[in-house]
PDB file of N, CA and C in Angstrom:
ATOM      1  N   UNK A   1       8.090  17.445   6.357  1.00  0.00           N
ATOM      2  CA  UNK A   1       7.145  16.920   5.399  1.00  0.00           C
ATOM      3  C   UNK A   1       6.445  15.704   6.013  1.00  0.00           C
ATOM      4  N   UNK A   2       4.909  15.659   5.624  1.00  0.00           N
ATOM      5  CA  UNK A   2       4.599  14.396   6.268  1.00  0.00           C
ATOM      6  C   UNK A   2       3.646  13.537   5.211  1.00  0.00           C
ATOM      7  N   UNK A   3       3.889  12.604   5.731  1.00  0.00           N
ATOM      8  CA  UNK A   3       3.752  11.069   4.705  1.00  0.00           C
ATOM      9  C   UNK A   3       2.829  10.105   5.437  1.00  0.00           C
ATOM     10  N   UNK A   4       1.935   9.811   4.086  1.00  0.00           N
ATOM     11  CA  UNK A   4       0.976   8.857   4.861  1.00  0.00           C
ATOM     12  C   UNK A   4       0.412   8.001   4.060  1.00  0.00           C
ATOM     13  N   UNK A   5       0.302   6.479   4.166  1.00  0.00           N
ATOM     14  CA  UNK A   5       0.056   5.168   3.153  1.00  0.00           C
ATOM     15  C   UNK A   5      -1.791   5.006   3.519  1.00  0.00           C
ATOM     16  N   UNK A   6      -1.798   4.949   2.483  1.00  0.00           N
ATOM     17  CA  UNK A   6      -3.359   4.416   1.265  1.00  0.00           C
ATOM     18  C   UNK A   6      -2.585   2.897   1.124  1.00  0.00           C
ATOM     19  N   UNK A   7      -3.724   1.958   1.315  1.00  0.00           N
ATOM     20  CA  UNK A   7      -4.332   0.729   1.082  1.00  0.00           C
ATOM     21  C   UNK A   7      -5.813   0.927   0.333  1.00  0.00           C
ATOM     22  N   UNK A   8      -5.697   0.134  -1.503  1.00  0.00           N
ATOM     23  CA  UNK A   8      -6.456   0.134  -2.195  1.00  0.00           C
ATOM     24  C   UNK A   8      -6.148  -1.556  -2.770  1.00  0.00           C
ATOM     25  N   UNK A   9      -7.383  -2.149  -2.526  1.00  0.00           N
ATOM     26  CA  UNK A   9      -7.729  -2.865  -3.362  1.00  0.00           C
ATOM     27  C   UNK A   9      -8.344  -3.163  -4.465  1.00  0.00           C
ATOM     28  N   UNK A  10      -7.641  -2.770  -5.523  1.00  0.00           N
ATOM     29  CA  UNK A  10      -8.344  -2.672  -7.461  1.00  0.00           C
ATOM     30  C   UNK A  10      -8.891  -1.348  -6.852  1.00  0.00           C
ATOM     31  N   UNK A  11      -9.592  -0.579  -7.462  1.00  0.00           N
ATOM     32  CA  UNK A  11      -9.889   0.988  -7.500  1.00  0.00           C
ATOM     33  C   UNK A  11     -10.632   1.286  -5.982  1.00  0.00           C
ATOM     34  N   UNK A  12     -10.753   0.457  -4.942  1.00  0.00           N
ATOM     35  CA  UNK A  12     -11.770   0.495  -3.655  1.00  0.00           C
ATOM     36  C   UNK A  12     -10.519   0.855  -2.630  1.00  0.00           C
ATOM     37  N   UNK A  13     -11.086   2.166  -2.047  1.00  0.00           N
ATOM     38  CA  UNK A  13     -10.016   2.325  -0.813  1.00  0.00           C
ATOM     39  C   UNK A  13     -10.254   1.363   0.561  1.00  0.00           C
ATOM     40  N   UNK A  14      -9.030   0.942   1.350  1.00  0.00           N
ATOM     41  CA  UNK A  14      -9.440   0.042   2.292  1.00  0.00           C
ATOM     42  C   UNK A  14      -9.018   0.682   3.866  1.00  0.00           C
ATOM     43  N   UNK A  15      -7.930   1.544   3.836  1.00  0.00           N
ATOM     44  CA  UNK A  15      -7.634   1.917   4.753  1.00  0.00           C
ATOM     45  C   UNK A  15      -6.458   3.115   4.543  1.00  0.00           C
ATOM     46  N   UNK A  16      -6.233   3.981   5.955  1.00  0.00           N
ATOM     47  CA  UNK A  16      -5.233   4.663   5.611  1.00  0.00           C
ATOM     48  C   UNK A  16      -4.319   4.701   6.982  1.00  0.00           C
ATOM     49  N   UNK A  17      -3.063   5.408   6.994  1.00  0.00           N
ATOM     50  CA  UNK A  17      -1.998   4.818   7.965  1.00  0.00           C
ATOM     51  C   UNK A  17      -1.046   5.825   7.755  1.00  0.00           C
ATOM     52  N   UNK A  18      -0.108   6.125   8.941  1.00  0.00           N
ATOM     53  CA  UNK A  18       0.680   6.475   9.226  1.00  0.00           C
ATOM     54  C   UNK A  18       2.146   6.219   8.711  1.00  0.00           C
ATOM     55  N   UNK A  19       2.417   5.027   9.106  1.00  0.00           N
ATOM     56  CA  UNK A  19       2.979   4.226   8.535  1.00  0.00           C
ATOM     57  C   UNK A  19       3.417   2.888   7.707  1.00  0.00           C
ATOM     58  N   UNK A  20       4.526   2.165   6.534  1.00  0.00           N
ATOM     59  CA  UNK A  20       4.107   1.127   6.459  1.00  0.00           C
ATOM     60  C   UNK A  20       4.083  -0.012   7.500  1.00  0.00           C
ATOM     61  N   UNK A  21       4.226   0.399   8.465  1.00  0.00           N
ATOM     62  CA  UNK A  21       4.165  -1.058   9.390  1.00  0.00           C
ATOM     63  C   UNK A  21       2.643  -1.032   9.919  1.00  0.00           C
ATOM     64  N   UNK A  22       2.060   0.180  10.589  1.00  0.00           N
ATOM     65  CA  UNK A  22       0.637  -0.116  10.389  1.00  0.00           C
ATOM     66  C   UNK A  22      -0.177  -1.184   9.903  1.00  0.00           C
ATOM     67  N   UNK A  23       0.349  -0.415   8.106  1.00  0.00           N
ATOM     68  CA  UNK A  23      -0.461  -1.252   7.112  1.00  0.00           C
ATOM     69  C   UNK A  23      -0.017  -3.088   6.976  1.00  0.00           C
ATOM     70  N   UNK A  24       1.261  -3.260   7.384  1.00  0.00           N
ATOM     71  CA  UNK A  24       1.913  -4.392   7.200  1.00  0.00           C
ATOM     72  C   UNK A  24       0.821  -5.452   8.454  1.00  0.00           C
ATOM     73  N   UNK A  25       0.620  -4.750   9.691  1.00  0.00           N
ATOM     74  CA  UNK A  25      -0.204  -5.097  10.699  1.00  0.00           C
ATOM     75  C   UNK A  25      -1.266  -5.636  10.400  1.00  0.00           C
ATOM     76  N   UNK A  26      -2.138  -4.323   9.792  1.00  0.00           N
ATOM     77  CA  UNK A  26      -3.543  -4.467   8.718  1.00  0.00           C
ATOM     78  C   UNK A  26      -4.045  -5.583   8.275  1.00  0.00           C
ATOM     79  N   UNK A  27      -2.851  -5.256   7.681  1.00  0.00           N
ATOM     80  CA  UNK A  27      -2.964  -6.928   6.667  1.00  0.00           C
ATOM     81  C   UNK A  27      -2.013  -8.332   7.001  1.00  0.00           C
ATOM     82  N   UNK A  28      -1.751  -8.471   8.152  1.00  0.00           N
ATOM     83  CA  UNK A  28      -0.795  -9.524   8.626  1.00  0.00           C
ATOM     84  C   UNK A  28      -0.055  -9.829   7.715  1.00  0.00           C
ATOM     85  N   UNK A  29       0.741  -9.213   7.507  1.00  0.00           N
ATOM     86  CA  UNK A  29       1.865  -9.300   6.414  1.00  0.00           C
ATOM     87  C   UNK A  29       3.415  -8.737   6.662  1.00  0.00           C
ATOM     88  N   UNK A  30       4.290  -9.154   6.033  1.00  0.00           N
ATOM     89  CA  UNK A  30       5.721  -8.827   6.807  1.00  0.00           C
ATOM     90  C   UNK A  30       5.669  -7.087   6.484  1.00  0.00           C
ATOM     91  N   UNK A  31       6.916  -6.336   6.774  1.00  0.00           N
ATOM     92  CA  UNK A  31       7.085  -4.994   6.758  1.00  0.00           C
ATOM     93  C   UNK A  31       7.574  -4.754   5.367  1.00  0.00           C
ATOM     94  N   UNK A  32       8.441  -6.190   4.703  1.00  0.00           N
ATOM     95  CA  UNK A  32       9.247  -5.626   3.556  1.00  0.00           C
ATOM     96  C   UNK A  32       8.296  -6.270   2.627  1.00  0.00           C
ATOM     97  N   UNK A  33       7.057  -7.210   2.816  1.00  0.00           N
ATOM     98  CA  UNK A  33       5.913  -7.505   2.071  1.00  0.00           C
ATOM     99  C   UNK A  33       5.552  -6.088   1.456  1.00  0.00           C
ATOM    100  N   UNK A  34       4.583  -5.139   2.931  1.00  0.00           N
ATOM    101  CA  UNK A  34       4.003  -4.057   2.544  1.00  0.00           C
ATOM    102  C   UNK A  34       5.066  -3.130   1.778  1.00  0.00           C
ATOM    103  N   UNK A  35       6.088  -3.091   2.028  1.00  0.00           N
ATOM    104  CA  UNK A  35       6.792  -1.961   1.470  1.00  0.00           C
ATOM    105  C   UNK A  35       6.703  -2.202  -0.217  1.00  0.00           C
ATOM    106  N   UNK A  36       7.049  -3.821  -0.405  1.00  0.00           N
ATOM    107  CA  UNK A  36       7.004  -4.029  -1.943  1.00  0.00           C
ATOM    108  C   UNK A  36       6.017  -3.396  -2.394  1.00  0.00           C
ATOM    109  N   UNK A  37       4.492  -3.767  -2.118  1.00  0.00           N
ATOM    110  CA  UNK A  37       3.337  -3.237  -2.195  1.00  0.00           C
ATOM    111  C   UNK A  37       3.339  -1.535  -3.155  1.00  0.00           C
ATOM    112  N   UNK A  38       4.320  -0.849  -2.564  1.00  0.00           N
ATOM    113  CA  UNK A  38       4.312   0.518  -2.545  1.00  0.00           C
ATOM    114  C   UNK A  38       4.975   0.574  -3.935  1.00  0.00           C
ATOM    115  N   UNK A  39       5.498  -0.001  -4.408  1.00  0.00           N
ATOM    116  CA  UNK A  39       6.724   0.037  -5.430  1.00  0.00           C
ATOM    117  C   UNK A  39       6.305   0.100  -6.449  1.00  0.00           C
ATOM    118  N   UNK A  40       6.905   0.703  -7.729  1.00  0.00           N
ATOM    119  CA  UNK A  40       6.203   1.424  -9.055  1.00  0.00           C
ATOM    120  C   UNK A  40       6.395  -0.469  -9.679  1.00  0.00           C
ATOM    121  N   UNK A  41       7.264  -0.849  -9.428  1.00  0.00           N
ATOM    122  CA  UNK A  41       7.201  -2.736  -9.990  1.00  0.00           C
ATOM    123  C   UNK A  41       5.965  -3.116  -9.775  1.00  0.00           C
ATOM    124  N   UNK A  42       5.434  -3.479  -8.111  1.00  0.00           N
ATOM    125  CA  UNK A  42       4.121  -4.019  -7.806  1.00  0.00           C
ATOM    126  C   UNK A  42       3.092  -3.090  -8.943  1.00  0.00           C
ATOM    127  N   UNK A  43       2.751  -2.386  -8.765  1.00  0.00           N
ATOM    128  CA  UNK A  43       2.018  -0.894  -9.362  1.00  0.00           C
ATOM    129  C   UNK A  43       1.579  -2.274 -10.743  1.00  0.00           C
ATOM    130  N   UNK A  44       2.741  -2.201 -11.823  1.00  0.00           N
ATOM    131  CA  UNK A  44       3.041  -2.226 -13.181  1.00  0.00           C
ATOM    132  C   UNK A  44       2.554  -3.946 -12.875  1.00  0.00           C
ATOM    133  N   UNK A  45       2.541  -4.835 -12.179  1.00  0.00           N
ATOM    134  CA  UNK A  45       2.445  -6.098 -12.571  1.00  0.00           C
ATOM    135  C   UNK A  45       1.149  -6.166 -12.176  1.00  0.00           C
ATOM    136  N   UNK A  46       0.562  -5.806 -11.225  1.00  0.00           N
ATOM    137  CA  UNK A  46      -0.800  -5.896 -10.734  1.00  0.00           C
ATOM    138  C   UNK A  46      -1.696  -4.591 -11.667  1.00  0.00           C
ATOM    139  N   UNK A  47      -1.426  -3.989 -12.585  1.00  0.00           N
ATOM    140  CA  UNK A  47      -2.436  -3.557 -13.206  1.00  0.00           C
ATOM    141  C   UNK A  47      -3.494  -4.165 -14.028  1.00  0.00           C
ATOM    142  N   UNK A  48      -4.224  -3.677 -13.714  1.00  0.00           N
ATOM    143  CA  UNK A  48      -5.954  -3.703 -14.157  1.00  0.00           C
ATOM    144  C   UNK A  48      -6.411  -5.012 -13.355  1.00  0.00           C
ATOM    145  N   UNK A  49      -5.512  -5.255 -12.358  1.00  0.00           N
ATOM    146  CA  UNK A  49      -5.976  -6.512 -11.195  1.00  0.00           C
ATOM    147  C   UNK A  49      -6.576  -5.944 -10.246  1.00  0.00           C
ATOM    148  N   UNK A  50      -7.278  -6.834  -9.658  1.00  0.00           N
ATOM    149  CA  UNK A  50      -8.109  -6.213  -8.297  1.00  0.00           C
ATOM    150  C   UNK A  50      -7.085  -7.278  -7.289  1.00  0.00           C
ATOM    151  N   UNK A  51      -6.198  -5.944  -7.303  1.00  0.00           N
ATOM    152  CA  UNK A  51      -4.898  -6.521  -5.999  1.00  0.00           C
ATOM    153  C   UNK A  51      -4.766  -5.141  -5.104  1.00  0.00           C
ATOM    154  N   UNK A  52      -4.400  -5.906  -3.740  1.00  0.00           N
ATOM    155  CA  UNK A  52      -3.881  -4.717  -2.645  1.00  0.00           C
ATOM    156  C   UNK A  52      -2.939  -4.344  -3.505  1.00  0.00           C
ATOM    157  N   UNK A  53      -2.677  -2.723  -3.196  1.00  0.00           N
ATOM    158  CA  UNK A  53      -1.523  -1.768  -3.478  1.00  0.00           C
ATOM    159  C   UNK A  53      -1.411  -0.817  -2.226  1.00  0.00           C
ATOM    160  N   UNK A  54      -0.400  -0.545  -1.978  1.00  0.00           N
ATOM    161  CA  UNK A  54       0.064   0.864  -1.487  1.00  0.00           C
ATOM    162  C   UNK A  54       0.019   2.015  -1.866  1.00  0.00           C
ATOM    163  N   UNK A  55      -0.168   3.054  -1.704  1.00  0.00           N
ATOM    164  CA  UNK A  55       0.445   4.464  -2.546  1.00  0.00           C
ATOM    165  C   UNK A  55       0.984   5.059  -1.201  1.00  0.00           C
ATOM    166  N   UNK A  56       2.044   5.661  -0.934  1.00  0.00           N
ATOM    167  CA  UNK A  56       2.510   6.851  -0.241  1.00  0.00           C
ATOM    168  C   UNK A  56       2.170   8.611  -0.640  1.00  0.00           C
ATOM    169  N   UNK A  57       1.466   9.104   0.096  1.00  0.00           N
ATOM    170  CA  UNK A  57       0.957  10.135  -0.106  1.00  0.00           C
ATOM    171  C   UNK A  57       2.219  11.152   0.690  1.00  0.00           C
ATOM    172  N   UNK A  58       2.850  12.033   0.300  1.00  0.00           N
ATOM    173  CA  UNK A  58       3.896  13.206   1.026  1.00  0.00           C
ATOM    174  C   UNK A  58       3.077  14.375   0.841  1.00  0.00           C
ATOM    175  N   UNK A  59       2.683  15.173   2.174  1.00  0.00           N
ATOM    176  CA  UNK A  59       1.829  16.505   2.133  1.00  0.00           C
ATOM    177  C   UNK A  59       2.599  17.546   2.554  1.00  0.00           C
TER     178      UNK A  59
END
């Protein structure tokens, strides 16, 4: 199965990646920063904010 991270800021896509360390790169940010990012928590506190998020896509 293969897996691949979306970077969206508020509804605007910013980038896409392989992995989260990529994205952690991206955005000069630690690895367990971006990973939070991804998390249904981040998701739920940053709604209707125009904040970076993650999504993990599995194809």
């Amino acid at each position: 199965m293969n897996n691949f991270y979306t970077l969206y800021r508020g509804d605007r896509f910013i980038t896409v990646a392989d992995t989260i360390q990529e994205l952690a790169e991206f955005m000069h940010i630690s690895v367990s920063s971006a990973r939070w990012l991804s998390y249904p928590t981040a998701h739920k506190r940053f709604k209707n904010q125009d904040a970076n998020l993650i999504y993990k896509y599995e194809v």
